[in-house]
PDB file of N, CA and C in Angstrom:
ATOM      1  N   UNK A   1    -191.718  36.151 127.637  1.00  0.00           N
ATOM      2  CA  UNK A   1    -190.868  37.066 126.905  1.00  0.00           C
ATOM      3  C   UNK A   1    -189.468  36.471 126.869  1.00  0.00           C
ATOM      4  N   UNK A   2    -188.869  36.090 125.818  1.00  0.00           N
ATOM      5  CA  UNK A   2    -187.484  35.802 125.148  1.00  0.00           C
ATOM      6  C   UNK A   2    -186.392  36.163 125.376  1.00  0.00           C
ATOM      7  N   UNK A   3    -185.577  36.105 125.661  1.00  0.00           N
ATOM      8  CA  UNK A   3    -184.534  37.045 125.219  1.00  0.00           C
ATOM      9  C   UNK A   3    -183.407  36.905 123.823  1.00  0.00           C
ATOM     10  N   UNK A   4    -182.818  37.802 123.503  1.00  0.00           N
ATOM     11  CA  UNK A   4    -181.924  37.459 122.479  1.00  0.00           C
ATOM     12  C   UNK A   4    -181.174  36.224 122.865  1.00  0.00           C
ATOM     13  N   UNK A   5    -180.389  36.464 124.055  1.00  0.00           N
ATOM     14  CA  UNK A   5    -179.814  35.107 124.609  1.00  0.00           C
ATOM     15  C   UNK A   5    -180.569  33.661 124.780  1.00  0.00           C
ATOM     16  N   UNK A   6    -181.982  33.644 125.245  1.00  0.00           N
ATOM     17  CA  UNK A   6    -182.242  32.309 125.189  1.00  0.00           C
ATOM     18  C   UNK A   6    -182.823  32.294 123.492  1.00  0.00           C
ATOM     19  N   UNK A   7    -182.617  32.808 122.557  1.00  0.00           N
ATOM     20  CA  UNK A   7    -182.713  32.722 121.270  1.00  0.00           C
ATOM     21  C   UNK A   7    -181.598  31.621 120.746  1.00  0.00           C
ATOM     22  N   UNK A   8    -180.287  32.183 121.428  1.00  0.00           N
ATOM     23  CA  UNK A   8    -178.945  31.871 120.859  1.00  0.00           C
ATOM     24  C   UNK A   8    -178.865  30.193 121.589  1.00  0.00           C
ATOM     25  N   UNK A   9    -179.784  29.856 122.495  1.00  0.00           N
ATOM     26  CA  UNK A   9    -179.292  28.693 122.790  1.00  0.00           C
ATOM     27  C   UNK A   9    -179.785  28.011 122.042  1.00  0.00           C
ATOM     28  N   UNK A  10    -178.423  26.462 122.113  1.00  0.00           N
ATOM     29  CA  UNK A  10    -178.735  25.530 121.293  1.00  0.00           C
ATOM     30  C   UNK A  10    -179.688  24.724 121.845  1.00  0.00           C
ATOM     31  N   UNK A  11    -179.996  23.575 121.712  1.00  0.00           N
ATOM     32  CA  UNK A  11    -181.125  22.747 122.438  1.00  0.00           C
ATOM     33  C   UNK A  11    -180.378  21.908 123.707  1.00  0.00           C
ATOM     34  N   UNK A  12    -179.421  21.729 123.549  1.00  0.00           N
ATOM     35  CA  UNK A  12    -178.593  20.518 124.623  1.00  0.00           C
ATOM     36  C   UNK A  12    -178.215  21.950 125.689  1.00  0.00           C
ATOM     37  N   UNK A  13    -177.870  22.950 125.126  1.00  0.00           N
ATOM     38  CA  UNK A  13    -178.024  24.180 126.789  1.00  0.00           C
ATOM     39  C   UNK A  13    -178.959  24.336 127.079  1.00  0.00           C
ATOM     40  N   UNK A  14    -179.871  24.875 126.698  1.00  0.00           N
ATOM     41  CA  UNK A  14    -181.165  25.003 127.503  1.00  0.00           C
ATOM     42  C   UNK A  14    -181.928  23.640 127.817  1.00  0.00           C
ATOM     43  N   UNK A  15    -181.789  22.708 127.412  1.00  0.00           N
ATOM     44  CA  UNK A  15    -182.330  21.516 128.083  1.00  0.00           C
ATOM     45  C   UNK A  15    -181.500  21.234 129.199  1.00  0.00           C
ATOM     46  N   UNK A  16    -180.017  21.464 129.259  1.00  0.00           N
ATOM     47  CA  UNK A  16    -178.974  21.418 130.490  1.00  0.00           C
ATOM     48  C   UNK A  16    -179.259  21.967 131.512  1.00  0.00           C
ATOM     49  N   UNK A  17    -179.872  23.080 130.957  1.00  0.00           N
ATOM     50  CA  UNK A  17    -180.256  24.770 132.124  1.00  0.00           C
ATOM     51  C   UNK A  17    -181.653  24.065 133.036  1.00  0.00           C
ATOM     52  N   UNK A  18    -182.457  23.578 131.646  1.00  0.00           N
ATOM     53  CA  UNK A  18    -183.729  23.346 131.799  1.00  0.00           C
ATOM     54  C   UNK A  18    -183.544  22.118 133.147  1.00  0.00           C
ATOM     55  N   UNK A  19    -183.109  21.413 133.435  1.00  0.00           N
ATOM     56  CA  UNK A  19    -182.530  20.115 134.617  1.00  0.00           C
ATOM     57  C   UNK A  19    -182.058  20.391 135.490  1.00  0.00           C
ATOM     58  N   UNK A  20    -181.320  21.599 135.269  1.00  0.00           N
ATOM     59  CA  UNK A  20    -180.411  22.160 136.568  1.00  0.00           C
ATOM     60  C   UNK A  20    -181.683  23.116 137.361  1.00  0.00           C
ATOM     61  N   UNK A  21    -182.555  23.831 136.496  1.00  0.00           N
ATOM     62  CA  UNK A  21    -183.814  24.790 137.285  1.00  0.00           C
ATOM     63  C   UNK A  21    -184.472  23.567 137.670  1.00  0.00           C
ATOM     64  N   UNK A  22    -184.983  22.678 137.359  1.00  0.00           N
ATOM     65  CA  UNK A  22    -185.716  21.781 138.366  1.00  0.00           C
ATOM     66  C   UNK A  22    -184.946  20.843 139.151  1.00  0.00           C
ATOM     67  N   UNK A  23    -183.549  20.368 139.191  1.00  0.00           N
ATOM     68  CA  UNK A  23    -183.155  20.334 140.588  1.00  0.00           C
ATOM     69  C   UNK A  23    -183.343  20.843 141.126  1.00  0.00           C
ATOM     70  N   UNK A  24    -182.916  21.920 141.009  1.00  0.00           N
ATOM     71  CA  UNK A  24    -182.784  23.367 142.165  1.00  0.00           C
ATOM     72  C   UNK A  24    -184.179  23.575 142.824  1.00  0.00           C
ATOM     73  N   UNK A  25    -185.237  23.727 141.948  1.00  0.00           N
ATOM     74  CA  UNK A  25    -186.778  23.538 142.538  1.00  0.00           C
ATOM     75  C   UNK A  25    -186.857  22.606 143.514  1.00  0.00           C
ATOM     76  N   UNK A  26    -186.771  21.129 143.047  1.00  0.00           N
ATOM     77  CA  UNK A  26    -186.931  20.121 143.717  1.00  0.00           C
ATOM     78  C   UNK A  26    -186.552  19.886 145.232  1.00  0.00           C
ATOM     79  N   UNK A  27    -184.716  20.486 144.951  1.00  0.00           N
ATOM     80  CA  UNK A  27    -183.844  19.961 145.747  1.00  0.00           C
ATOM     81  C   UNK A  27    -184.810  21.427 147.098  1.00  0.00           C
ATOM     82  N   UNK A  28    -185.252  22.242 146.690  1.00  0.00           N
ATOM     83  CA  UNK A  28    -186.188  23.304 147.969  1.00  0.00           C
ATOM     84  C   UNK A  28    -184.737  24.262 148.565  1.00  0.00           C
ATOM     85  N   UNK A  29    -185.291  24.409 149.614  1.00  0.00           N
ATOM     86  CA  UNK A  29    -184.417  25.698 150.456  1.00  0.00           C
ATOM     87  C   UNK A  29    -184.097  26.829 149.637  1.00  0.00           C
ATOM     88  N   UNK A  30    -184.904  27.680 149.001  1.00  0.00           N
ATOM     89  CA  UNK A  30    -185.272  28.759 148.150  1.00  0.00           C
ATOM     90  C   UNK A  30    -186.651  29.494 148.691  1.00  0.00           C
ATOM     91  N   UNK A  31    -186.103  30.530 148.833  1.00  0.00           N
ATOM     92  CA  UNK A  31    -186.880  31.657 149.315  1.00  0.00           C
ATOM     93  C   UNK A  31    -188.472  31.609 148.231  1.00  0.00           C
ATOM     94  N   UNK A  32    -189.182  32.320 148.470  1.00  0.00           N
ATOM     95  CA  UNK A  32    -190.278  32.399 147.140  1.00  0.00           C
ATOM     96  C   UNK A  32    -189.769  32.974 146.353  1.00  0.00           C
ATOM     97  N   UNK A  33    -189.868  34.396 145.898  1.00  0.00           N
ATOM     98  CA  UNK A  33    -188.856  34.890 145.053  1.00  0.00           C
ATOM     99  C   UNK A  33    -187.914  34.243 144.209  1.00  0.00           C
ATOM    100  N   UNK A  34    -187.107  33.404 145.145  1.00  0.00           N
ATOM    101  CA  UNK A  34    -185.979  32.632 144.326  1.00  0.00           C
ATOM    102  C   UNK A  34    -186.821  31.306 143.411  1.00  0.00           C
ATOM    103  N   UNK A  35    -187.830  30.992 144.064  1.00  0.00           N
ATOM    104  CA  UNK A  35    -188.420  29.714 143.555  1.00  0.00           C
ATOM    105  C   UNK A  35    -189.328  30.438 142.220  1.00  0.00           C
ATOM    106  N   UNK A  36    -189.778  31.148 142.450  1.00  0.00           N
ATOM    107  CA  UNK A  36    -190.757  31.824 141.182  1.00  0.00           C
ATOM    108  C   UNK A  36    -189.567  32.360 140.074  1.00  0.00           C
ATOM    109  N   UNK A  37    -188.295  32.978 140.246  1.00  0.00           N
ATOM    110  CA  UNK A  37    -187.474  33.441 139.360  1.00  0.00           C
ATOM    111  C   UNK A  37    -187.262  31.954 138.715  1.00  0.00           C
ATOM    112  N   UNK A  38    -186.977  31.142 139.477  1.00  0.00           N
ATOM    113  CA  UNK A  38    -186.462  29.482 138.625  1.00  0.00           C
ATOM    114  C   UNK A  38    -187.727  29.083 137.394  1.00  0.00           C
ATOM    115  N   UNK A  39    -188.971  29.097 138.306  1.00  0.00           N
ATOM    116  CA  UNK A  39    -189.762  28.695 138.055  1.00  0.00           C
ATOM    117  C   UNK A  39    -189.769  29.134 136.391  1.00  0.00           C
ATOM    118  N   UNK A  40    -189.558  30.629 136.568  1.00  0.00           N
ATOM    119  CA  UNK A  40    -190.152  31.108 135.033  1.00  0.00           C
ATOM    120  C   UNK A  40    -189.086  30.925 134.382  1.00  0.00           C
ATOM    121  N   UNK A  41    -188.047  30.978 134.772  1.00  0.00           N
ATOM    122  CA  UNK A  41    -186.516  30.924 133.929  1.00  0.00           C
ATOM    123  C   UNK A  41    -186.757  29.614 133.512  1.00  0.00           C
ATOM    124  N   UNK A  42    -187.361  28.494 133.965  1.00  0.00           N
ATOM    125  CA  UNK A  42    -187.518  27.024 133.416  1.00  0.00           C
ATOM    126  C   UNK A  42    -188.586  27.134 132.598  1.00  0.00           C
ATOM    127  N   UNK A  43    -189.954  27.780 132.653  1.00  0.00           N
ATOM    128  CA  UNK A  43    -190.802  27.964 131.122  1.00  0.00           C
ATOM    129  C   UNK A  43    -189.941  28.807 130.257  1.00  0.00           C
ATOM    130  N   UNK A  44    -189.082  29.353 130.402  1.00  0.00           N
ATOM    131  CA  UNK A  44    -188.762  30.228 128.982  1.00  0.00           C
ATOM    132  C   UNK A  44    -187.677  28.850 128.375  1.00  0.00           C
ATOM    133  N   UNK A  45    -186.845  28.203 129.447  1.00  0.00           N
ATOM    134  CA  UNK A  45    -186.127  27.275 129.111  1.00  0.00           C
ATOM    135  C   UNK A  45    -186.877  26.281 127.996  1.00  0.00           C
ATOM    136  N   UNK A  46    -188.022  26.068 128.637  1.00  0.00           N
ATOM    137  CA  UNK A  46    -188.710  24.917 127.916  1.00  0.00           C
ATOM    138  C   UNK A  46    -189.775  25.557 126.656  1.00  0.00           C
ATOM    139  N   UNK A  47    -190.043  26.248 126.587  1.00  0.00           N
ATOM    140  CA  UNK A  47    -190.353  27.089 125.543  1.00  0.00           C
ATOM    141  C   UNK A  47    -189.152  26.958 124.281  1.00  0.00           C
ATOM    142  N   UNK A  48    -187.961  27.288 124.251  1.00  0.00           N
ATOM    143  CA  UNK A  48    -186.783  27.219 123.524  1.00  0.00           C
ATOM    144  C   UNK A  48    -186.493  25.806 123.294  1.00  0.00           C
ATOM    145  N   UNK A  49    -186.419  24.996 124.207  1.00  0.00           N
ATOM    146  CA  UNK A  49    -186.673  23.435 123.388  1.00  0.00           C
ATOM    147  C   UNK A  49    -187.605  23.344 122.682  1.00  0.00           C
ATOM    148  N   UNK A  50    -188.560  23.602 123.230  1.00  0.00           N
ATOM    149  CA  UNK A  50    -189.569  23.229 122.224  1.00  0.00           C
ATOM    150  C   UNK A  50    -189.685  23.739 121.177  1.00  0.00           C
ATOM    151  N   UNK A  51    -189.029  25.203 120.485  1.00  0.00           N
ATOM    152  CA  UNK A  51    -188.993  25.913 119.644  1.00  0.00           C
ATOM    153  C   UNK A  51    -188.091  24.798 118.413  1.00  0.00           C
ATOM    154  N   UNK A  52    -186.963  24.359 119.252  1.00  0.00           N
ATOM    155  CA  UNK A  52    -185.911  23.198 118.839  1.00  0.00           C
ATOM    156  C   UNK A  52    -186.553  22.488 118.233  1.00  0.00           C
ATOM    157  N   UNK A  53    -187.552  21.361 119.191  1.00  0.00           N
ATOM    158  CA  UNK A  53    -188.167  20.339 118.526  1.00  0.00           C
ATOM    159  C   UNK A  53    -188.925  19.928 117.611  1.00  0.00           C
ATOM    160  N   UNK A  54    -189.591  21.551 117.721  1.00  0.00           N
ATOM    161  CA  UNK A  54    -190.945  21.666 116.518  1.00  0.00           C
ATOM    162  C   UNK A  54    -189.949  21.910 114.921  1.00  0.00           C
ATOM    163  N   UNK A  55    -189.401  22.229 115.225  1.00  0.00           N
ATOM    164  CA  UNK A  55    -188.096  23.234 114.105  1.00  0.00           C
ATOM    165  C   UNK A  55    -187.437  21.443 113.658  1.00  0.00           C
ATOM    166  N   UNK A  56    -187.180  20.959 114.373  1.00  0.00           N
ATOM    167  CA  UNK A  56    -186.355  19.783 113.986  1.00  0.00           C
ATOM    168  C   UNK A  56    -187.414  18.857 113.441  1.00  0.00           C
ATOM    169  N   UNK A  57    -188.497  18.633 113.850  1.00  0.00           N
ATOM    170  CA  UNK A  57    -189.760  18.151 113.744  1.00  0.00           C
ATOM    171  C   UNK A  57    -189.907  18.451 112.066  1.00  0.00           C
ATOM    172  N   UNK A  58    -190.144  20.011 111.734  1.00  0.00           N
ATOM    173  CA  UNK A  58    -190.594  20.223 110.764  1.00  0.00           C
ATOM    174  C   UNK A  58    -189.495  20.269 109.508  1.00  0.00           C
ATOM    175  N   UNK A  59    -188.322  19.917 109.499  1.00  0.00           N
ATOM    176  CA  UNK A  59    -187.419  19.350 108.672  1.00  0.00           C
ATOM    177  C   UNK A  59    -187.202  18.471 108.419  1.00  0.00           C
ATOM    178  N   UNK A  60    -187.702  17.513 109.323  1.00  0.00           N
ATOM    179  CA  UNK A  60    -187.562  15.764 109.197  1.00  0.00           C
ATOM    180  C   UNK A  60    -189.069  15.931 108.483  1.00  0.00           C
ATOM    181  N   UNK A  61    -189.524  16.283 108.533  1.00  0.00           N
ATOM    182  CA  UNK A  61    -191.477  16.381 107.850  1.00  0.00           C
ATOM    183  C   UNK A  61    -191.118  16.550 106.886  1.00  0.00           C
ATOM    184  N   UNK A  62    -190.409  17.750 106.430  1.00  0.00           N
ATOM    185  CA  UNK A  62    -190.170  18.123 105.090  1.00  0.00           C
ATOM    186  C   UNK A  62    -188.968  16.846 103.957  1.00  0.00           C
ATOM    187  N   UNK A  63    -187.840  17.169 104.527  1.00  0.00           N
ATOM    188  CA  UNK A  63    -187.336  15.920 104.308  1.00  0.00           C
ATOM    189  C   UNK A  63    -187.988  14.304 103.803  1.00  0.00           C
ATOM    190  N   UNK A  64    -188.753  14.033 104.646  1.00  0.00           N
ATOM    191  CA  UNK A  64    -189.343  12.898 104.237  1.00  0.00           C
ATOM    192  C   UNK A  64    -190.651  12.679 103.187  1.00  0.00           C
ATOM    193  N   UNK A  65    -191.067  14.154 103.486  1.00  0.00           N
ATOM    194  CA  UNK A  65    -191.980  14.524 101.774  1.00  0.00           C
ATOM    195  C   UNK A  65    -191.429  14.768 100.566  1.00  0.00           C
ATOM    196  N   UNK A  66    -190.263  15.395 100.523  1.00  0.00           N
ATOM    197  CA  UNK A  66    -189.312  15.585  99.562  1.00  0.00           C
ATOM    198  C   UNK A  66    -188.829  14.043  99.130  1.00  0.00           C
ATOM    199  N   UNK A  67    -188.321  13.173 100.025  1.00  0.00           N
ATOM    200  CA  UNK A  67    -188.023  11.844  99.510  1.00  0.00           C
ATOM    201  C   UNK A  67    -189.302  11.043  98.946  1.00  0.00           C
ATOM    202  N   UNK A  68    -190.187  11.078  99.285  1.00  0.00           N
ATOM    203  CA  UNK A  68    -191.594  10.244  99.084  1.00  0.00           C
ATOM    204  C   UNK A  68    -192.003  11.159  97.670  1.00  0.00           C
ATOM    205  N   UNK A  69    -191.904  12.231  97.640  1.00  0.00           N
ATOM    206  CA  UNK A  69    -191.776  12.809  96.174  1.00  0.00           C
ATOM    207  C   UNK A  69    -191.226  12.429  95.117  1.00  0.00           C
ATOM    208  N   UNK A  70    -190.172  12.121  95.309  1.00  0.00           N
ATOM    209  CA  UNK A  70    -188.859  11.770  94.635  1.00  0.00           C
ATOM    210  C   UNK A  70    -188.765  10.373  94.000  1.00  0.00           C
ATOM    211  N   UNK A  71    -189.612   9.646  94.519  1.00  0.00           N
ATOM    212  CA  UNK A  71    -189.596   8.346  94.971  1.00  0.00           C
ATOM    213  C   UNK A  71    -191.398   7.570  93.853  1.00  0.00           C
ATOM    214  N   UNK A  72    -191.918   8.973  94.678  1.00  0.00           N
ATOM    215  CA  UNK A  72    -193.269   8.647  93.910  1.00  0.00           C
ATOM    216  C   UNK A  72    -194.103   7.656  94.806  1.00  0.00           C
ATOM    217  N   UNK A  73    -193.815   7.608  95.957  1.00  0.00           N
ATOM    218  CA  UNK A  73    -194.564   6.665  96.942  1.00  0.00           C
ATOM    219  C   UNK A  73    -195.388   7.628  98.010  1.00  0.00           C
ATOM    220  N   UNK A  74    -195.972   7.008  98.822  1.00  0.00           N
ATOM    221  CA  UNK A  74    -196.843   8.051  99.535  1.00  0.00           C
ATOM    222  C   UNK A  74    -196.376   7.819 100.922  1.00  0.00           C
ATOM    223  N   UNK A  75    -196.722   8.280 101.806  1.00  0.00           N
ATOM    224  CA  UNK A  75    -195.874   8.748 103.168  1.00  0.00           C
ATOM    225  C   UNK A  75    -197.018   7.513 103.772  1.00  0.00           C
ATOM    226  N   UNK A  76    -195.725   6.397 104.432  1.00  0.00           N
ATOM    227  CA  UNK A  76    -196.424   5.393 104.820  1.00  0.00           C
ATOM    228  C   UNK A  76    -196.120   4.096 104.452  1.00  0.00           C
ATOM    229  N   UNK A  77    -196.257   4.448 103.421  1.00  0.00           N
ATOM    230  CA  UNK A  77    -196.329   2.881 102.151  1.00  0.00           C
ATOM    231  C   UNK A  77    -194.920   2.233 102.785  1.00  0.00           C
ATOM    232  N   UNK A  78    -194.206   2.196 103.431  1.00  0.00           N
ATOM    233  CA  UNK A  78    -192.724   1.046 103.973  1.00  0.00           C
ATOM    234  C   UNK A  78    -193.104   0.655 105.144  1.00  0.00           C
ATOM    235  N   UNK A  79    -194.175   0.945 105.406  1.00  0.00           N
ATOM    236  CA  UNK A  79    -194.577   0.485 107.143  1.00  0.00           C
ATOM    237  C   UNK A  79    -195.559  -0.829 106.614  1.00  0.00           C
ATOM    238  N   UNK A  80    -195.233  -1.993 107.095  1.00  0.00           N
ATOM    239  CA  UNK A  80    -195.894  -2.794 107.448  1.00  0.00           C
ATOM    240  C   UNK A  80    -197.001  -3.060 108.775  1.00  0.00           C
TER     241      UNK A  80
END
């Protein structure tokens, strides 16, 4: 579950957030509680990148069909 706030992050904060919850894992001396709150606060973290990547993913996709359109070549054809 989301929140409005990890909505609003950009990708370089929550990937920031996302490094700092697994130090903090890593680095230990955390109660359980405290380790399971990180724990999930780092899947929602990484959930929101990935929301990023697929999103950035699918504009560079689009983008490069739109040019290969344009162009009249087929997606590929410059790769040797």
């Amino acid at each position: 579950m989301s929140s409005k706030v990890d909505e609003a992050l950009g990708y370089e904060q929550a990937r920031d957030e996302l490094i700092e919850v697994v130090r903090r894992l890593e680095a230990g001396g955390t109660t359980l509680e405290e380790s399971l709150a990180l724990w999930e606060r780092g899947e929602e973290l990484a959930k929101v990148c990935r929301r990023w990547l697929e999103g950035a993913r699918a504009r560079l996709d689009a983008a490069l069909a739109e040019e290969s359109a344009q162009t009249g070549t087929g997606a590929g054809t410059e790769q040797e």
